[in-house]
N, C-alpha and C. Protein backbone atom coordinates (compact mmCIF):
# COMPACT_ATOMS: atom_id res chain seq x y z
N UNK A 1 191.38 -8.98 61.00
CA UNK A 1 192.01 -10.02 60.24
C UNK A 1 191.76 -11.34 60.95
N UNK A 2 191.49 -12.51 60.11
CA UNK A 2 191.27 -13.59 60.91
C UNK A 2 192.09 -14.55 60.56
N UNK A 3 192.95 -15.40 61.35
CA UNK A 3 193.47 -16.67 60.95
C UNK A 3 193.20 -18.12 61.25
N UNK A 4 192.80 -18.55 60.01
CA UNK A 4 192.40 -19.67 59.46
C UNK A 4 193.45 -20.86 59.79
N UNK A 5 192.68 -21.95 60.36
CA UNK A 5 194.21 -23.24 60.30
C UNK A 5 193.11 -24.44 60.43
N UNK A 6 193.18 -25.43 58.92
CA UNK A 6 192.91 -26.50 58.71
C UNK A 6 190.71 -25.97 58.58
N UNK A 7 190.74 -24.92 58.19
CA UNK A 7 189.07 -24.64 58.45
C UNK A 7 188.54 -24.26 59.32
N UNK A 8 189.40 -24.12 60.74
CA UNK A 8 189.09 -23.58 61.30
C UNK A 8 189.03 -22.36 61.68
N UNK A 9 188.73 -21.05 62.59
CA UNK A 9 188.97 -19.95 63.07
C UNK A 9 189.92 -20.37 64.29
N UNK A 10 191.37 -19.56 63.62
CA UNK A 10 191.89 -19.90 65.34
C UNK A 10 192.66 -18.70 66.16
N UNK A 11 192.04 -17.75 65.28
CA UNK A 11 192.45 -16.33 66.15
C UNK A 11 191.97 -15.41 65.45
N UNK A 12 192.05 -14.02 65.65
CA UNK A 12 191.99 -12.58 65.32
C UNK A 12 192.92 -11.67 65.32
N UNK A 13 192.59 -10.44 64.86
CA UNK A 13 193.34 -9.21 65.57
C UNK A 13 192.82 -8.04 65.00
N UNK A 14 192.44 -7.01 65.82
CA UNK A 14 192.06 -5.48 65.27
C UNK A 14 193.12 -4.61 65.57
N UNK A 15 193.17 -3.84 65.23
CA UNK A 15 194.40 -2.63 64.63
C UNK A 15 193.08 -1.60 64.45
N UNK A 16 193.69 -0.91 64.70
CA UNK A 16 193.14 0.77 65.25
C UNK A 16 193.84 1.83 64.74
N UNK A 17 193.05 2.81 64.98
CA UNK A 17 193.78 4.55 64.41
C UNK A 17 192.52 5.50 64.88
N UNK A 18 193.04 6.89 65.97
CA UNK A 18 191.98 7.48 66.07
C UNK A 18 192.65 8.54 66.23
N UNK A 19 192.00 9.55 65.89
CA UNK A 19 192.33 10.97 66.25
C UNK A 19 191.99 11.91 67.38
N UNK A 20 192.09 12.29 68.42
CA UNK A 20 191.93 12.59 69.67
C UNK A 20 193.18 13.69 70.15
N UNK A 21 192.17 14.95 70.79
CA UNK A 21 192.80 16.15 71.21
C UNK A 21 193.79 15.95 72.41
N UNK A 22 194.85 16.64 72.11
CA UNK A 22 195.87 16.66 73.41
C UNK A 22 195.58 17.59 74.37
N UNK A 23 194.57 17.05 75.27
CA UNK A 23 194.65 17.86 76.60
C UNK A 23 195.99 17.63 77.69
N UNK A 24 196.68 16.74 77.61
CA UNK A 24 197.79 16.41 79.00
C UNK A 24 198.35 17.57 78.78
N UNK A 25 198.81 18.37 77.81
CA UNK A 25 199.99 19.17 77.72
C UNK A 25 199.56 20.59 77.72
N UNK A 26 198.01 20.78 77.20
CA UNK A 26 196.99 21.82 77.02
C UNK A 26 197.55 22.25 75.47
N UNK A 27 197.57 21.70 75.32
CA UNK A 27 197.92 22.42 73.70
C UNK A 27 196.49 22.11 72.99
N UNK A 28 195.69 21.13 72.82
CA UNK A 28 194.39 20.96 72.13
C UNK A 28 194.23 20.54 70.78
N UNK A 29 195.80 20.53 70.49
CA UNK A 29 195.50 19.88 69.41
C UNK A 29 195.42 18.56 68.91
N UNK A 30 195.22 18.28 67.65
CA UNK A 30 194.80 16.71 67.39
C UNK A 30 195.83 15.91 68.00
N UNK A 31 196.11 14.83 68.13
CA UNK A 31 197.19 13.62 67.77
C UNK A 31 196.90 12.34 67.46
N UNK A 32 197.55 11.53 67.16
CA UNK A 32 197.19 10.28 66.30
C UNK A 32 197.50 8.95 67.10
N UNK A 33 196.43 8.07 67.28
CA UNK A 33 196.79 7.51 68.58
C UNK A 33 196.61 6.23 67.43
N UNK A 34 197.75 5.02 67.73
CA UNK A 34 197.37 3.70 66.97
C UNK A 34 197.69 2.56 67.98
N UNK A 35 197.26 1.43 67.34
CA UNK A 35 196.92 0.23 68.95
C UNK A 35 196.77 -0.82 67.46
N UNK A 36 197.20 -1.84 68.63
CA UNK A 36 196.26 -3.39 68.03
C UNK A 36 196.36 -4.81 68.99
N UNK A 37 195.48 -5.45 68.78
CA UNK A 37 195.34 -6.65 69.82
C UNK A 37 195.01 -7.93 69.08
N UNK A 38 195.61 -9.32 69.48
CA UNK A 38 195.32 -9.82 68.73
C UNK A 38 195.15 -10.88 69.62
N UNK A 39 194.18 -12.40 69.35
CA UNK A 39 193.89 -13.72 70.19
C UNK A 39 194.28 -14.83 69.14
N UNK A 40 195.26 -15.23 70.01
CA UNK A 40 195.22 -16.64 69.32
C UNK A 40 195.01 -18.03 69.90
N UNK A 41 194.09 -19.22 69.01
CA UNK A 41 194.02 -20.32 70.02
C UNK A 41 195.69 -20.79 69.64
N UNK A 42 195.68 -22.06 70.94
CA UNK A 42 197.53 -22.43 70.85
C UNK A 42 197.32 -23.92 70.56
N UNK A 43 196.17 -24.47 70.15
CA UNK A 43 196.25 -25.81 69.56
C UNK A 43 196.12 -26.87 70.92
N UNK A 44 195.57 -26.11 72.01
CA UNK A 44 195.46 -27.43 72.96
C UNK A 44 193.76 -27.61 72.99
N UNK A 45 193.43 -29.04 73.87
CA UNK A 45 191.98 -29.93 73.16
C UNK A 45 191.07 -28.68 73.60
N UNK A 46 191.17 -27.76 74.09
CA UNK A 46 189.62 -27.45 74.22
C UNK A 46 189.46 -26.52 73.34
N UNK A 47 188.08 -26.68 73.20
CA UNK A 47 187.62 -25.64 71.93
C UNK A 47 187.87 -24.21 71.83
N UNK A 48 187.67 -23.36 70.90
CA UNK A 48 188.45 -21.73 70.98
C UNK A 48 186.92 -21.14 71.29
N UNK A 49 187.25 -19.67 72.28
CA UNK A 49 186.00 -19.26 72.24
C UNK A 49 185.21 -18.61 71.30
N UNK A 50 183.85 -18.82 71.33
CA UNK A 50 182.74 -18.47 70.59
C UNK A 50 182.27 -16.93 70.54
């Protein structure tokens, strides 16, 4: 997802979902792992990265 301010690009964020075996416990079975990260510029003079 990207957010837009005045035309510009001034941040991101990805969000995730994967499926991956449970070895810690030895059981082997699937589990459902979800995440997300996101950058934002904060409006001071220097430019956002490229």
């Amino acid at each position: 997802m990207l957010y837009m301010k005045e035309g510009s690009l001034s941040g991101c964020q990805l969000v995730f979902d994967a499926m991956i075996r449970d070895y810690s416990y030895r059981q082997g079975r699937f589990i459902k792992v979800s995440g997300g990260v996101g950058f934002m510029h904060n409006g001071s003079p220097e430019p956002p990265l490229r």
